[in-house]
PDB file of N, CA and C in Angstrom:
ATOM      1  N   UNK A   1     -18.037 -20.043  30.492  1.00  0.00           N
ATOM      2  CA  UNK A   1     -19.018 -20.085  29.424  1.00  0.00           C
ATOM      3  C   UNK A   1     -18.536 -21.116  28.400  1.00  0.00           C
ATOM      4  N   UNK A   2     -19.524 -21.963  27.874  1.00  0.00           N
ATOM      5  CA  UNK A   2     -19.097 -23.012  26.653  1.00  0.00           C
ATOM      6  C   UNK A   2     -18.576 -22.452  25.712  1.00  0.00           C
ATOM      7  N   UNK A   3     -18.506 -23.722  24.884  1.00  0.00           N
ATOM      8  CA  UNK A   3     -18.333 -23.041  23.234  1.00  0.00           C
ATOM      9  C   UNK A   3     -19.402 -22.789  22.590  1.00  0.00           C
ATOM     10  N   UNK A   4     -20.372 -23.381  22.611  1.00  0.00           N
ATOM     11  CA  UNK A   4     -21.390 -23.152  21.867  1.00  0.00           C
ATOM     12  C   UNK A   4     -22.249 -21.484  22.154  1.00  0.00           C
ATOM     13  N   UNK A   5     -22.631 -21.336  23.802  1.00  0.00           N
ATOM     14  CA  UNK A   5     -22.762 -19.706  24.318  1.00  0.00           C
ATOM     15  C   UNK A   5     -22.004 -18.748  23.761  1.00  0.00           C
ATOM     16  N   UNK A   6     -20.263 -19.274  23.698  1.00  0.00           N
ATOM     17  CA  UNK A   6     -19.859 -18.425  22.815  1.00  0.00           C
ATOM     18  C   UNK A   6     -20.336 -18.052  21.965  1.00  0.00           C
ATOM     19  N   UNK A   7     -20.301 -18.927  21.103  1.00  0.00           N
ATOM     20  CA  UNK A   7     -20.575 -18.788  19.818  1.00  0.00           C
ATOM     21  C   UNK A   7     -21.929 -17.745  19.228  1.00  0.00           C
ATOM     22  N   UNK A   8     -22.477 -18.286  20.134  1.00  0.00           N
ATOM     23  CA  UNK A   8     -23.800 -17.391  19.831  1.00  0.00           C
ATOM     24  C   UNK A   8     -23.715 -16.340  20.493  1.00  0.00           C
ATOM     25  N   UNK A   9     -23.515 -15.854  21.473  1.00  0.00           N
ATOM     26  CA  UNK A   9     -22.591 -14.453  21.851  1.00  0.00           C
ATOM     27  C   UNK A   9     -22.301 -13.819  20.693  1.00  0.00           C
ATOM     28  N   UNK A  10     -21.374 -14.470  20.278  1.00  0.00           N
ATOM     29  CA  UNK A  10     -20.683 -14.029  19.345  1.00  0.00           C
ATOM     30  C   UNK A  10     -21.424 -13.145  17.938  1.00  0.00           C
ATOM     31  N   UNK A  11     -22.687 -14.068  17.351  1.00  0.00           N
ATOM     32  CA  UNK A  11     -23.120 -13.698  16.539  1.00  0.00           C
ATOM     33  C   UNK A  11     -24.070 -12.344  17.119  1.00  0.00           C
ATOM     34  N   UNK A  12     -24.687 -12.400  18.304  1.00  0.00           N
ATOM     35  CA  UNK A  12     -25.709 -11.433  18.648  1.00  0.00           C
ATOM     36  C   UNK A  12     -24.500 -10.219  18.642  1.00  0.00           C
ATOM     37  N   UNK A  13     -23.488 -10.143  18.764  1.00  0.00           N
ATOM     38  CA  UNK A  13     -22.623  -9.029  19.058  1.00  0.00           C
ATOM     39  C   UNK A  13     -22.116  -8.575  17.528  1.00  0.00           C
ATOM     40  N   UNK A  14     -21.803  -9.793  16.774  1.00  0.00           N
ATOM     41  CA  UNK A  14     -21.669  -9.123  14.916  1.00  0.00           C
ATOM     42  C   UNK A  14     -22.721  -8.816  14.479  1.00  0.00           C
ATOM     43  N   UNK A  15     -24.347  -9.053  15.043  1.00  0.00           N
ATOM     44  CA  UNK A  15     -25.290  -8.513  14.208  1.00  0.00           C
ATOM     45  C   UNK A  15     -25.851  -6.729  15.043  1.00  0.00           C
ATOM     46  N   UNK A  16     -24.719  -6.956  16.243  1.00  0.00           N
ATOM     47  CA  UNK A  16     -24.936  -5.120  16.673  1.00  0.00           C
ATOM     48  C   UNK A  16     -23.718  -4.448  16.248  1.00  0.00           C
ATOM     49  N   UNK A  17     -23.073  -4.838  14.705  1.00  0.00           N
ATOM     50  CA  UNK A  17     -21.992  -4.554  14.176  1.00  0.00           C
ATOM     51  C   UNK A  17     -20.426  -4.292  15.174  1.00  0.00           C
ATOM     52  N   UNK A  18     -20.392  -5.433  16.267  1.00  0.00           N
ATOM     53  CA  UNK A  18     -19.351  -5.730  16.703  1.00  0.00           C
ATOM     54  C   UNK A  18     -18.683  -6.411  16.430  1.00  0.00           C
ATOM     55  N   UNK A  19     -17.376  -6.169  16.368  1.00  0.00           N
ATOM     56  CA  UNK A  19     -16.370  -7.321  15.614  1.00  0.00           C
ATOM     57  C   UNK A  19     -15.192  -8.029  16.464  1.00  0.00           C
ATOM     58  N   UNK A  20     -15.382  -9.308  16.376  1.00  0.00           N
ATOM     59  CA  UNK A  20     -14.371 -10.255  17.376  1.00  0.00           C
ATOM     60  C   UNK A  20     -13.783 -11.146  16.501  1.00  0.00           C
ATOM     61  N   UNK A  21     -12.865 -10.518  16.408  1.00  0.00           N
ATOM     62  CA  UNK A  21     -11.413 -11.369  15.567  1.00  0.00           C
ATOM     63  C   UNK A  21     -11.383 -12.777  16.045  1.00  0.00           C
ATOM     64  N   UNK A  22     -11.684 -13.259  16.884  1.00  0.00           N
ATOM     65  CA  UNK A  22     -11.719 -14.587  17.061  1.00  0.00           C
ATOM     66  C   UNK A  22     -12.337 -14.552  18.953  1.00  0.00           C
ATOM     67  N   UNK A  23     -13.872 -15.035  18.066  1.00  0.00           N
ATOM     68  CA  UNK A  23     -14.419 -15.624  19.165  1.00  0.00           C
ATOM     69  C   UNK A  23     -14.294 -16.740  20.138  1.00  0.00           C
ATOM     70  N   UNK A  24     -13.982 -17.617  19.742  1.00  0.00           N
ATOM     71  CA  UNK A  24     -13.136 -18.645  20.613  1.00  0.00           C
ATOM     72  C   UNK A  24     -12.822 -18.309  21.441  1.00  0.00           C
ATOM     73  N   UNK A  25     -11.941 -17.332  21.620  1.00  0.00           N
ATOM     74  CA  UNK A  25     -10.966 -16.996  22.231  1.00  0.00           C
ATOM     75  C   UNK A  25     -11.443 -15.485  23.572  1.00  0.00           C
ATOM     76  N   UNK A  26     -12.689 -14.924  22.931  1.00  0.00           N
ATOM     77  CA  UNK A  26     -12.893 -13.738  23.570  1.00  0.00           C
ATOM     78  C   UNK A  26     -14.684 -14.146  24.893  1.00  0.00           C
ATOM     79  N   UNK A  27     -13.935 -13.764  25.941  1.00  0.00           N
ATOM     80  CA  UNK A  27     -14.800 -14.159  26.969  1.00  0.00           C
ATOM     81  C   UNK A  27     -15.751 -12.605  27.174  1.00  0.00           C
ATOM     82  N   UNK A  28     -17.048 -12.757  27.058  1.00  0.00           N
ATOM     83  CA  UNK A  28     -17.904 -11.617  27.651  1.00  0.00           C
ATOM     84  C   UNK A  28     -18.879 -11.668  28.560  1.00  0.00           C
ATOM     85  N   UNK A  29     -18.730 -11.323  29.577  1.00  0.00           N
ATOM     86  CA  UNK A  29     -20.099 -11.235  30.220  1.00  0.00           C
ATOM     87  C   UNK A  29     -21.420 -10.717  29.933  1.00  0.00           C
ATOM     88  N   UNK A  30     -22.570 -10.965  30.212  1.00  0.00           N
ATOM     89  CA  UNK A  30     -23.591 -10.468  29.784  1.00  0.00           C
ATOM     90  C   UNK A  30     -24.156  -9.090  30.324  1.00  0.00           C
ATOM     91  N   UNK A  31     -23.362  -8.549  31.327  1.00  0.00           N
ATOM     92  CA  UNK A  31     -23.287  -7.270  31.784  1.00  0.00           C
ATOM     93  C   UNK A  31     -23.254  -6.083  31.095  1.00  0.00           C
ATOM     94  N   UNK A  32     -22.384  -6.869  29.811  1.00  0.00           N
ATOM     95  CA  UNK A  32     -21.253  -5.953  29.334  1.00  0.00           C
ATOM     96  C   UNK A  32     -21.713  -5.454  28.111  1.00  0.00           C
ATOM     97  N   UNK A  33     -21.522  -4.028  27.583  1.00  0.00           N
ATOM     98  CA  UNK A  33     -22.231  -2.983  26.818  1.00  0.00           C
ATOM     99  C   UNK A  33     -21.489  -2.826  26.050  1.00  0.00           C
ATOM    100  N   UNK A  34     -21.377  -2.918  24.492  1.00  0.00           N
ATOM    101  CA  UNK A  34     -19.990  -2.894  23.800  1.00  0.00           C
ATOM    102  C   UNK A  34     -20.923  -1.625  22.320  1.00  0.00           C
ATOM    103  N   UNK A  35     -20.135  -0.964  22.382  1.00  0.00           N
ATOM    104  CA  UNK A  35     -20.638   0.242  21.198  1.00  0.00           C
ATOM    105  C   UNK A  35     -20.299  -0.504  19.274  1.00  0.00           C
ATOM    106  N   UNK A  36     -21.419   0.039  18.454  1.00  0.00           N
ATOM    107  CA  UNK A  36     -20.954  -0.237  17.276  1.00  0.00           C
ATOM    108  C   UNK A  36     -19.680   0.324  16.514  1.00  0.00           C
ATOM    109  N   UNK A  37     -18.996  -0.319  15.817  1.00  0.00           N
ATOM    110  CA  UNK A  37     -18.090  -0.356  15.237  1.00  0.00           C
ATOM    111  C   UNK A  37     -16.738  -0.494  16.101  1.00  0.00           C
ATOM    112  N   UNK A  38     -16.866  -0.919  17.215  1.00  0.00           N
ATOM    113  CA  UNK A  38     -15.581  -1.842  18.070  1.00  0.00           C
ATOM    114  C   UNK A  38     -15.332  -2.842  17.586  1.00  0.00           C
ATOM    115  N   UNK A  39     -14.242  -3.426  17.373  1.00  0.00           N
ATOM    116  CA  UNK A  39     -13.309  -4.212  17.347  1.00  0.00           C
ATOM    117  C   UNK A  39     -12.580  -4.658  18.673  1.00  0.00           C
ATOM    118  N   UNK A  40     -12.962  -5.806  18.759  1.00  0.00           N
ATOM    119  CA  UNK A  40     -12.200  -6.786  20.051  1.00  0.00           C
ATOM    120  C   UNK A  40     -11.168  -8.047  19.448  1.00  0.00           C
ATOM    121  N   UNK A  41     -10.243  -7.654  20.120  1.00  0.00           N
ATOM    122  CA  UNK A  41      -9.196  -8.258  19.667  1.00  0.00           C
ATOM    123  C   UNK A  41      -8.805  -9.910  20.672  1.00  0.00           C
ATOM    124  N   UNK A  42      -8.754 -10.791  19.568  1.00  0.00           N
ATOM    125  CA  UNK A  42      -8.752 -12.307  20.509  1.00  0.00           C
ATOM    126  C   UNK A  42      -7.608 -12.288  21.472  1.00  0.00           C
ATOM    127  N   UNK A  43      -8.529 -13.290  22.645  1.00  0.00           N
ATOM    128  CA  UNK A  43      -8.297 -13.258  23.801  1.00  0.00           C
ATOM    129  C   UNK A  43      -8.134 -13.063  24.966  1.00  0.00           C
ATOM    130  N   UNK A  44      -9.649 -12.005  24.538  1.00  0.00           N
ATOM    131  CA  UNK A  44     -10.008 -10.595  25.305  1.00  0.00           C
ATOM    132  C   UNK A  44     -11.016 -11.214  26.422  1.00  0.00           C
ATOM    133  N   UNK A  45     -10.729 -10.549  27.526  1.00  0.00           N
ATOM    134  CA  UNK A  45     -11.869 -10.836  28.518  1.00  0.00           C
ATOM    135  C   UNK A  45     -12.467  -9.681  29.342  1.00  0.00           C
ATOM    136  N   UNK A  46     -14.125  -9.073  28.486  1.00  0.00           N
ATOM    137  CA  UNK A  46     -14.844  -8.320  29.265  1.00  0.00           C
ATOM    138  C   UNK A  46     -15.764  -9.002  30.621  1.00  0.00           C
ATOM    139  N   UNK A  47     -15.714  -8.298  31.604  1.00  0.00           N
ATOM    140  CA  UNK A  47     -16.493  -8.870  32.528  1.00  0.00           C
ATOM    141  C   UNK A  47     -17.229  -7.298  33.614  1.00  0.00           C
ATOM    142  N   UNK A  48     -17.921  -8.099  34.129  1.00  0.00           N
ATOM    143  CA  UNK A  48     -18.798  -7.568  34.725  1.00  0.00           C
ATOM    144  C   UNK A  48     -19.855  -6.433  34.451  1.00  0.00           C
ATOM    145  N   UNK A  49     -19.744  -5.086  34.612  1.00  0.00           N
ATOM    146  CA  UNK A  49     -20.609  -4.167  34.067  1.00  0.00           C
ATOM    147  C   UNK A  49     -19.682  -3.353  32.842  1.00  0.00           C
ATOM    148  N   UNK A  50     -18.412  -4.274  32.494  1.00  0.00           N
ATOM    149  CA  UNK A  50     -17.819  -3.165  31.414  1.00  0.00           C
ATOM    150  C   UNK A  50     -19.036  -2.268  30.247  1.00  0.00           C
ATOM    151  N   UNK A  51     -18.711  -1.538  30.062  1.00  0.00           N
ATOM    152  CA  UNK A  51     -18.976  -0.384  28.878  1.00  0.00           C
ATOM    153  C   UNK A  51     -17.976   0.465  28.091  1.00  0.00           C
ATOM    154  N   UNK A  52     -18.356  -0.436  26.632  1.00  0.00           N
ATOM    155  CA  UNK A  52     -17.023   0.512  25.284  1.00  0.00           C
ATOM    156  C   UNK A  52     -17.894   1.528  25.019  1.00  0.00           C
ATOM    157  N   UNK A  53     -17.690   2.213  24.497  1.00  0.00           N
ATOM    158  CA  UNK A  53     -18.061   3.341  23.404  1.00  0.00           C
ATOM    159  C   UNK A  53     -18.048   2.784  22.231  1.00  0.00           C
ATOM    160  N   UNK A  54     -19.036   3.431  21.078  1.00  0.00           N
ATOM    161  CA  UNK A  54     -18.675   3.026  19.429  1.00  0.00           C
ATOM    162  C   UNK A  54     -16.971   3.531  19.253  1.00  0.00           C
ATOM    163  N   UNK A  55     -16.852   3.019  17.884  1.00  0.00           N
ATOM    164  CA  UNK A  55     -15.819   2.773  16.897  1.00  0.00           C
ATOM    165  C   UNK A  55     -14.247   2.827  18.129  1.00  0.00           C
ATOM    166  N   UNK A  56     -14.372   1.762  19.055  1.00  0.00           N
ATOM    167  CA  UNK A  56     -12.792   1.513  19.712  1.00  0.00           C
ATOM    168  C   UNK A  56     -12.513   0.279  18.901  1.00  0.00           C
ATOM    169  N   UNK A  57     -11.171   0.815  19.437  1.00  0.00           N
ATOM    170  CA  UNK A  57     -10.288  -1.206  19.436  1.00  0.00           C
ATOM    171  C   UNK A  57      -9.763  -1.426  20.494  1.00  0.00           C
ATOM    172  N   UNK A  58      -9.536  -2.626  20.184  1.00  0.00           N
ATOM    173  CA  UNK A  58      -9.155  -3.204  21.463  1.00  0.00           C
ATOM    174  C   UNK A  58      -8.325  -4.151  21.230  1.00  0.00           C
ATOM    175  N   UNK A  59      -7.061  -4.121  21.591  1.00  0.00           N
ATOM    176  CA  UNK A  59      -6.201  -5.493  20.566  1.00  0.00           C
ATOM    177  C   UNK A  59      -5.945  -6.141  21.797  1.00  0.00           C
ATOM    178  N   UNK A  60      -5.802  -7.487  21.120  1.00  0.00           N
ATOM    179  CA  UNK A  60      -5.859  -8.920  21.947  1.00  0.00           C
ATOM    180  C   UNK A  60      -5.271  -8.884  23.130  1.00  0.00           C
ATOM    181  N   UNK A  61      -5.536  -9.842  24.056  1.00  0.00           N
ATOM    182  CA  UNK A  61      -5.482 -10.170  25.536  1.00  0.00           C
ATOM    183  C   UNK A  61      -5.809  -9.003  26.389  1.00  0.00           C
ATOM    184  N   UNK A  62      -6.700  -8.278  26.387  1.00  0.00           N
ATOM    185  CA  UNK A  62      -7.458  -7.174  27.278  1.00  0.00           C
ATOM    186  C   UNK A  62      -8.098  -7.848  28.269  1.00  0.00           C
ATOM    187  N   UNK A  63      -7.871  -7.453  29.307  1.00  0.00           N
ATOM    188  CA  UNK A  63      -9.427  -7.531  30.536  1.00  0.00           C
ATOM    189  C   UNK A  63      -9.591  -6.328  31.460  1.00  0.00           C
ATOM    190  N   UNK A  64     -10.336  -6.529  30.994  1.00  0.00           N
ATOM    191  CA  UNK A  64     -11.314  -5.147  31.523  1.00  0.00           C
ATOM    192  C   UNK A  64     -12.328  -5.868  32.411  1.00  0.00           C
ATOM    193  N   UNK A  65     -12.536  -5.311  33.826  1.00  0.00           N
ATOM    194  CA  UNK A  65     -13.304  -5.507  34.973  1.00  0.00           C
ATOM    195  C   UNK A  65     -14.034  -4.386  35.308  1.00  0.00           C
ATOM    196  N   UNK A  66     -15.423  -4.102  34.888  1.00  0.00           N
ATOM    197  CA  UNK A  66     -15.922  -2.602  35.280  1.00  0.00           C
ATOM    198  C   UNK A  66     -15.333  -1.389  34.856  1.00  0.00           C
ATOM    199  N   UNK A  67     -15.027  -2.022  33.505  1.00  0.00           N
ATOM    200  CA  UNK A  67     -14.420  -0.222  32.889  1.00  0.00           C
ATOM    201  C   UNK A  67     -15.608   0.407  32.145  1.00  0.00           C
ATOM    202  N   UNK A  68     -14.843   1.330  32.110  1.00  0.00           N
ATOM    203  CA  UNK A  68     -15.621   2.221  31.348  1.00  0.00           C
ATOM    204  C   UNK A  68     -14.960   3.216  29.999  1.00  0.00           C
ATOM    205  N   UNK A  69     -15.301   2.394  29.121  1.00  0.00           N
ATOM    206  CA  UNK A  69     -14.801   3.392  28.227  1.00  0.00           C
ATOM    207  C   UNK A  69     -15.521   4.198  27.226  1.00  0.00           C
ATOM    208  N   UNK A  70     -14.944   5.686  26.521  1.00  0.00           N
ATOM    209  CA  UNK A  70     -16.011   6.120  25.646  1.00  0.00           C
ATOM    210  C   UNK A  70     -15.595   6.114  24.157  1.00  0.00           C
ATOM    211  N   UNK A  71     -15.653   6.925  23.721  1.00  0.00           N
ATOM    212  CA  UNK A  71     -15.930   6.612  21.978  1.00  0.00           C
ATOM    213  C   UNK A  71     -14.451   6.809  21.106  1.00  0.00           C
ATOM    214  N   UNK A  72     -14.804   5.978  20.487  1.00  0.00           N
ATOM    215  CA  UNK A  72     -12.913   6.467  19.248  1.00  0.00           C
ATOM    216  C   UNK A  72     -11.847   6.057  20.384  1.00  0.00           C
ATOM    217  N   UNK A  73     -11.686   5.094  21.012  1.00  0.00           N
ATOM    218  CA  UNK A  73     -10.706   4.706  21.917  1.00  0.00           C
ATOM    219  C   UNK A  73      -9.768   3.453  21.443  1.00  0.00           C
ATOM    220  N   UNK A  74      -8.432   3.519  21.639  1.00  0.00           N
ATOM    221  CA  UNK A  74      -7.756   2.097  20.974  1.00  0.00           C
ATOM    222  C   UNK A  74      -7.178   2.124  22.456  1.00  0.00           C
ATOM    223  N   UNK A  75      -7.395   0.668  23.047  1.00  0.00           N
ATOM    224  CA  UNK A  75      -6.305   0.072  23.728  1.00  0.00           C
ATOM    225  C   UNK A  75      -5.435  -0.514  23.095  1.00  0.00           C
ATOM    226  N   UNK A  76      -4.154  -0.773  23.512  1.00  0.00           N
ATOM    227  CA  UNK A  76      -2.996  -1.652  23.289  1.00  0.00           C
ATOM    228  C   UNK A  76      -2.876  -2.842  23.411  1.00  0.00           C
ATOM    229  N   UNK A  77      -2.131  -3.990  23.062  1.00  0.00           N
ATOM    230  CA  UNK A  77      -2.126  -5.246  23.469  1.00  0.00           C
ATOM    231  C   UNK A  77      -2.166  -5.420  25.171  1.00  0.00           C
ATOM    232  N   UNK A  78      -2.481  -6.229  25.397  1.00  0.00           N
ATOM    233  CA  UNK A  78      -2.377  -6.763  27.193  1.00  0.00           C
ATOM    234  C   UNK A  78      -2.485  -5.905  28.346  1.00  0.00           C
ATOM    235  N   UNK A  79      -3.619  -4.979  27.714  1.00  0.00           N
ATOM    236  CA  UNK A  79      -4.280  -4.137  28.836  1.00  0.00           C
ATOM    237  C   UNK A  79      -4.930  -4.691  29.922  1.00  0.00           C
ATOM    238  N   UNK A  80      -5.316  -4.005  31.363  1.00  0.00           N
ATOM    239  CA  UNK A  80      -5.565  -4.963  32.358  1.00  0.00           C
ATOM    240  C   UNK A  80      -6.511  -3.831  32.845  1.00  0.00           C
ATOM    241  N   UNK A  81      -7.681  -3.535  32.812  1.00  0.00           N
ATOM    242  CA  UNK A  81      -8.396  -2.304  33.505  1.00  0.00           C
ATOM    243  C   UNK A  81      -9.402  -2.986  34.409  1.00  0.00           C
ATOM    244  N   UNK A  82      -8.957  -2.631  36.037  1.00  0.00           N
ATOM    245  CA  UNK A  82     -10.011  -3.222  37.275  1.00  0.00           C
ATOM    246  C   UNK A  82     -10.020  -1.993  37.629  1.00  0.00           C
ATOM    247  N   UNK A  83     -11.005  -2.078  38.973  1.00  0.00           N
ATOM    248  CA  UNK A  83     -11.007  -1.542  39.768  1.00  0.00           C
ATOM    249  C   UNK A  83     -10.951  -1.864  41.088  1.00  0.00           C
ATOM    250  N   UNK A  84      -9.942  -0.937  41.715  1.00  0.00           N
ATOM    251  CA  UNK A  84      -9.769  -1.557  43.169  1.00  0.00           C
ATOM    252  C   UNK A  84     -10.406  -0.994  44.684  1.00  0.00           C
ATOM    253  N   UNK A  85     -10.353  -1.648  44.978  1.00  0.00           N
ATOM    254  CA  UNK A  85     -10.802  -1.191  46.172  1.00  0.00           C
ATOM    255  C   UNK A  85      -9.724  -0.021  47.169  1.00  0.00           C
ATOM    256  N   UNK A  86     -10.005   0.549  47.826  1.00  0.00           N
ATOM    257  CA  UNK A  86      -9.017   1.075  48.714  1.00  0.00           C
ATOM    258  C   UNK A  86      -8.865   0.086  49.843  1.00  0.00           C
ATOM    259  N   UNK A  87      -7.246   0.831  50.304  1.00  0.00           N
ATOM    260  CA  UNK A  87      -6.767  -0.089  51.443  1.00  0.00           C
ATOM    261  C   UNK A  87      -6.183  -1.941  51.670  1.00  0.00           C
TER     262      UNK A  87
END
């Protein structure tokens, strides 16, 4: 994704009172369902069908692949949530 998609990403996601410490830096797919009053921390990469819950955080360098998370949740720095296949 550009900079400029970012960017505007960016704003459609602060005007559903989501907050990205630095957009530049934070990759989202359009899949992806993020709850009000989250906080995403730069250098974060949501993809595919992720889903937050309201009021998480999420501190910098996260990727999340098809997670799922629910409400009042803090990840840690350099979380990695996929899902795998068996076998």
């Amino acid at each position: 994704m550009g900079r400029e998609k970012r960017v505007e990403a960016a704003r459609r996601w602060q005007n559903s009172r989501v907050i990205l410490e630095d957009p530049a830096s934070t990759y989202i797919d359009e899949g992806v369902a993020i709850g009000t009053g989250t906080t995403i921390g730069p250098n974060t990469q949501l993809r595919g069908g992720t889903r937050i819950g309201k009021d998480c955080g999420i501190d910098g360098s996260a990727y999340l692949l098809d997670a799922e998370l629910g409400d009042r949740l803090h990840l840690r720095f350099s979380v990695a949530i996929c899902e795998f296949a068996d076998g």
